[in-house]
Protein backbone atom coordinates (compact mmCIF):
# COMPACT_ATOMS: atom_id res chain seq x y z
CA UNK A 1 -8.03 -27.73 -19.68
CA UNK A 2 -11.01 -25.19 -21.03
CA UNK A 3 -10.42 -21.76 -19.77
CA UNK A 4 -13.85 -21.74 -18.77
CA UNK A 5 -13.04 -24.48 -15.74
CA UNK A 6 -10.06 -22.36 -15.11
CA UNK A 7 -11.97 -19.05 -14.42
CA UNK A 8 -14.88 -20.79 -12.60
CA UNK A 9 -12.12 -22.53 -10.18
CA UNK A 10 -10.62 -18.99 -9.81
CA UNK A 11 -12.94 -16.70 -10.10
CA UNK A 12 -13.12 -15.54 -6.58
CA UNK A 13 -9.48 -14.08 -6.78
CA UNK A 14 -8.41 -10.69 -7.57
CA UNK A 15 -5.06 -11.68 -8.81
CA UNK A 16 -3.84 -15.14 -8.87
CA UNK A 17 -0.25 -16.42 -9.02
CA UNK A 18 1.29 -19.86 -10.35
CA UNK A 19 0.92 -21.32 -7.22
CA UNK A 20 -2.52 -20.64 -6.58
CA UNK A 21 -3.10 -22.49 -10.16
CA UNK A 22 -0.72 -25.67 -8.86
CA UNK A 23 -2.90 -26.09 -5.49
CA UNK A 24 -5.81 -26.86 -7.73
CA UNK A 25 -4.43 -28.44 -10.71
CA UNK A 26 -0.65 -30.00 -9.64
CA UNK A 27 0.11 -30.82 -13.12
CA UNK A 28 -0.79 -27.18 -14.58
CA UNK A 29 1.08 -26.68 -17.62
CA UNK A 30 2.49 -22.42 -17.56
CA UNK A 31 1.68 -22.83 -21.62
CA UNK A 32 -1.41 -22.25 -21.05
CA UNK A 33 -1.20 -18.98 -19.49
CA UNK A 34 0.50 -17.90 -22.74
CA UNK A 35 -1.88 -18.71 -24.62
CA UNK A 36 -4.92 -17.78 -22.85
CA UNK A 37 -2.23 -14.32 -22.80
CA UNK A 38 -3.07 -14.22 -26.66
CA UNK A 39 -6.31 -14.50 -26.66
CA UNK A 40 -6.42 -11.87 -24.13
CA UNK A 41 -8.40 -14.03 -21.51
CA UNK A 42 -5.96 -13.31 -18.95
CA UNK A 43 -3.07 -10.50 -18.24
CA UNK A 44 0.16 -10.30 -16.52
CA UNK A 45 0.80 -8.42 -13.80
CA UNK A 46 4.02 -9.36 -12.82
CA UNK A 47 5.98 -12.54 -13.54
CA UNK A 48 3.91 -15.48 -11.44
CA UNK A 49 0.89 -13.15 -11.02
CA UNK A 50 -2.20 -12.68 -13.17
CA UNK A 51 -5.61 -11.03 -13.38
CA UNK A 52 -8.56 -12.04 -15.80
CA UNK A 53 -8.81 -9.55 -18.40
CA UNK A 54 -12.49 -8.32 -17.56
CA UNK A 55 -11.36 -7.35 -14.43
CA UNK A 56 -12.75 -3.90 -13.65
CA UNK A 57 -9.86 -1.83 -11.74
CA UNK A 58 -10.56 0.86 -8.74
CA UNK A 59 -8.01 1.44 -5.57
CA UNK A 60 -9.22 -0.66 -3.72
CA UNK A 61 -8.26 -3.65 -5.93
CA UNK A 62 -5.36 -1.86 -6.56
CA UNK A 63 -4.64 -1.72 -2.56
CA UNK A 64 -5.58 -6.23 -2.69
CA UNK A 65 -2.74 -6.91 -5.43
CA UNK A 66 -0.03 -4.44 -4.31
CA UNK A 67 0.04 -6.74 -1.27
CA UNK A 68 -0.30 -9.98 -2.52
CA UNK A 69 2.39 -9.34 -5.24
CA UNK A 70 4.99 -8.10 -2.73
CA UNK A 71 4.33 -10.01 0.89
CA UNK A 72 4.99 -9.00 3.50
CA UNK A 73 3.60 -5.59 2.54
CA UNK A 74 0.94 -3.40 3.83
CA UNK A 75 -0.31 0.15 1.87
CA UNK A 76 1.56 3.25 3.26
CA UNK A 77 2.87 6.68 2.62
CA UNK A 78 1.71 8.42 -0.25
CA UNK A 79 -0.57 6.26 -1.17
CA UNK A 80 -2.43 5.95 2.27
CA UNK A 81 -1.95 9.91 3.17
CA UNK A 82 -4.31 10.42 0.23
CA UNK A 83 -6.58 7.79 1.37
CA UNK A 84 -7.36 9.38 4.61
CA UNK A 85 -7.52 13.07 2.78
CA UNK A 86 -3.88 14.28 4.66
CA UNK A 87 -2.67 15.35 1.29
CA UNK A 88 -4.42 17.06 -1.62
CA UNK A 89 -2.63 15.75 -4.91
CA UNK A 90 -3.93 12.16 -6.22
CA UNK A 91 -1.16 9.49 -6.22
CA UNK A 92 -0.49 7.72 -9.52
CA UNK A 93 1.56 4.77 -7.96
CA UNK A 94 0.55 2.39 -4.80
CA UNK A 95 3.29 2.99 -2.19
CA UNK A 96 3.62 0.48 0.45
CA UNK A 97 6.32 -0.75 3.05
CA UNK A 98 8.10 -3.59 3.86
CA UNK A 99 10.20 -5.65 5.07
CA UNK A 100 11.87 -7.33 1.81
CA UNK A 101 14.22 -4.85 -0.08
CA UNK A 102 12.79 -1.79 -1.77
CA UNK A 103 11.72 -2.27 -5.22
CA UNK A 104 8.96 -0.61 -7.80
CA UNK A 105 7.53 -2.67 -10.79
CA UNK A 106 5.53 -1.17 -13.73
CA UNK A 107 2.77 -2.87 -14.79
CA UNK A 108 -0.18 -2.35 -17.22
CA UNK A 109 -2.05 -1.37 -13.88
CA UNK A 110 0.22 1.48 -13.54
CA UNK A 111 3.26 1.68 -10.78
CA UNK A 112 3.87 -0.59 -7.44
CA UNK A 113 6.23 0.91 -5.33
CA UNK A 114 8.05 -0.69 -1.77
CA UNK A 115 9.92 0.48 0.65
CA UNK A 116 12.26 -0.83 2.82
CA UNK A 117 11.45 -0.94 6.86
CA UNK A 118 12.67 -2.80 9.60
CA UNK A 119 10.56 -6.34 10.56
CA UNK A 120 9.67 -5.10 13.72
CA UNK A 121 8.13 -2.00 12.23
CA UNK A 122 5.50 -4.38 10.38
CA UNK A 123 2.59 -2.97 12.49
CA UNK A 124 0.33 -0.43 12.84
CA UNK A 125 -2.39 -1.90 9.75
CA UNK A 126 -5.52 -2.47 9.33
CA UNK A 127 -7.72 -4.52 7.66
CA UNK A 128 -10.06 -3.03 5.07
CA UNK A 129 -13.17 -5.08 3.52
CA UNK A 130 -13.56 -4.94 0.13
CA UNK A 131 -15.87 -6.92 -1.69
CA UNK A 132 -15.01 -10.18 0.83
CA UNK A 133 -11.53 -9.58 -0.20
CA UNK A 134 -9.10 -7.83 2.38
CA UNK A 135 -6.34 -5.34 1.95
CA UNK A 136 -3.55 -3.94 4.55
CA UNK A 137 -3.40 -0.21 4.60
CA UNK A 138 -1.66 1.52 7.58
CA UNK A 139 -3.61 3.23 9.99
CA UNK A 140 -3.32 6.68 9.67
CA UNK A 141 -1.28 7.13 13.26
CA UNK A 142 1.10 4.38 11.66
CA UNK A 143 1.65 6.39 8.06
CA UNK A 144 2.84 9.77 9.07
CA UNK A 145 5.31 7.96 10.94
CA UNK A 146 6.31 5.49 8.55
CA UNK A 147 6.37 8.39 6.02
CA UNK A 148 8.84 10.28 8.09
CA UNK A 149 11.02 7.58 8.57
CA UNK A 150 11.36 6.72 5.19
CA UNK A 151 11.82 10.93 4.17
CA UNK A 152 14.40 11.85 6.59
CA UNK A 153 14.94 15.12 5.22
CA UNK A 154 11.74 16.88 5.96
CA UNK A 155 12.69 18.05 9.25
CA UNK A 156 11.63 21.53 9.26
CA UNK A 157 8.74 23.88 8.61
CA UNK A 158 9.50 24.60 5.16
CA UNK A 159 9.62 21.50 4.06
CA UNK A 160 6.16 20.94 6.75
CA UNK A 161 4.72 23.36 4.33
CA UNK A 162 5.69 22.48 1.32
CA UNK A 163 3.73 18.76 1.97
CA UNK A 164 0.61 20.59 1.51
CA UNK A 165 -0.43 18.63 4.47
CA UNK A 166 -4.57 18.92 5.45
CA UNK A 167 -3.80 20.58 8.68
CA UNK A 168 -8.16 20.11 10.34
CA UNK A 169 -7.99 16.46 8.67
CA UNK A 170 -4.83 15.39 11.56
CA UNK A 171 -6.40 17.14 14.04
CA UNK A 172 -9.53 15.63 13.64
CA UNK A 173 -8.82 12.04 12.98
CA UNK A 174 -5.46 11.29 14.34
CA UNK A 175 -5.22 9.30 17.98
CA UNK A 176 -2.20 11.47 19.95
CA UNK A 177 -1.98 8.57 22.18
CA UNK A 178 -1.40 5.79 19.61
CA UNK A 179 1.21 7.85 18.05
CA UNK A 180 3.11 8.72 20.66
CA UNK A 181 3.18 4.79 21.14
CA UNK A 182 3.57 3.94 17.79
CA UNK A 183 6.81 6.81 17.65
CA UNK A 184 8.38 4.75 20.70
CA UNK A 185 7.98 1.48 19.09
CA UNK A 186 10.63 2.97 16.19
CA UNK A 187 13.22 3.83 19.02
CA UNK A 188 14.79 6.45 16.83
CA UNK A 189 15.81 9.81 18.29
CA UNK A 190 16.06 11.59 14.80
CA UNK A 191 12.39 10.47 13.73
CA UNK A 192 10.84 11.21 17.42
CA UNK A 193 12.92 14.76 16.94
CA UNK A 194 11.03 15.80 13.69
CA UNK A 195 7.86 14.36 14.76
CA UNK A 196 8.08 17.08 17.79
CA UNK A 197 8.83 19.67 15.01
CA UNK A 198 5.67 18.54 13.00
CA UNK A 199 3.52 18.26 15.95
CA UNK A 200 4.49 21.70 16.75
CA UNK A 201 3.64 22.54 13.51
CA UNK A 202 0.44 20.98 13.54
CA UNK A 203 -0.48 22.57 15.79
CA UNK A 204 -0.07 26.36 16.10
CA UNK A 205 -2.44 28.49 17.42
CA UNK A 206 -5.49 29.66 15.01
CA UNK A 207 -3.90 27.85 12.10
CA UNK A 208 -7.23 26.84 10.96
CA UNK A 209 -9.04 30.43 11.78
């Protein structure tokens, strides 16, 4: 097989894996991904999963492999807090959740990080458009919970503080009603106890005057 058939036939995915390759071509020999390694045609991501080499890199694409390489998955904590501007610092890993055991992989793309949650707690995402490609990124209701539940020691206002946490940003974007919901769906008294604290927090008088 030319590598130039093999690109055209894939061309459309961001990152492809060994069986995308054997639902095309059944007899695909994994050789050939070595050597088209060489010649630097494609890279490897992971073991099973590849991008073309030309492939021009931004978050968002980031966002489409970190949950193809790791599924079920969906973008969360750090990672997502930054995306909707609720913390200040940039994030030099993709943090997601799910329900598979945590893990982190380096790769030349830089860090993919997963945590463990329960099955049930695999809600709460949406669905963002990128170049008609899609990626799972919690909605922002659904991160600040899932990042409390996976930090169980910020319970206070110290440690409230210390997240830097864009106080006008929450207030203006964040659905009370959905996260009250979302907090019940967890049914855990510690996590609906510190969410009162932040909340609280959150929300003191004139703390954006």
């Amino acid at each position: 097989m030319q590598f130039i058939e093999f690109k055209q036939n894939l061309n459309n995915f961001i990152v492809f894996s060994i069986n995308d390759i054997k639902k095309i071509w059944l007899d695909f020999h994994r050789r050939r991904l070595n050597d088209w390694q060489e010649k630097n045609y494609i890279k490897k991501v992971m073991r099973g999963y590849y991008v073309f080499s030309d492939i021009k890199i931004n978050e968002s694409l980031l966002y489409i492999i970190a949950n193809k390489i790791y599924d079920p998955s969906y973008v969360s904590l750090e990672s997502a807090l930054s995306y909707y501007n609720l913390i200040p610092e940039g994030v030099y890993s993709v943090t997601s959740v799910s329900s598979k055991k945590t893990s982190s992989f380096k790769t030349f793309l830089g860090v993919f990080s997963y945590k463990k949650i329960k099955e049930e707690l695999l809600f709460g995402y949406q669905l963002v458009n990128y170049q008609n490609h899609n990626f799972k990124i919690a909605e922002i209701e659904k991160v600040i919970l899932d990042y409390f539940y996976i930090n169980s020691k910020i319970k206070n206002n110290n440690d409230f503080f210390e997240m830097r946490f864009n106080v006008q940003e929450f207030k203006d974007r964040v659905n009370r009603e959905k996260l009250d919901r979302y907090l019940k769906a967890f049914n855990n008294k510690s996590l609906e106890r510190r969410i009162k604290k932040f909340l609280k927090f959150i929300y003191v008088d004139d703390r954006t005057n």
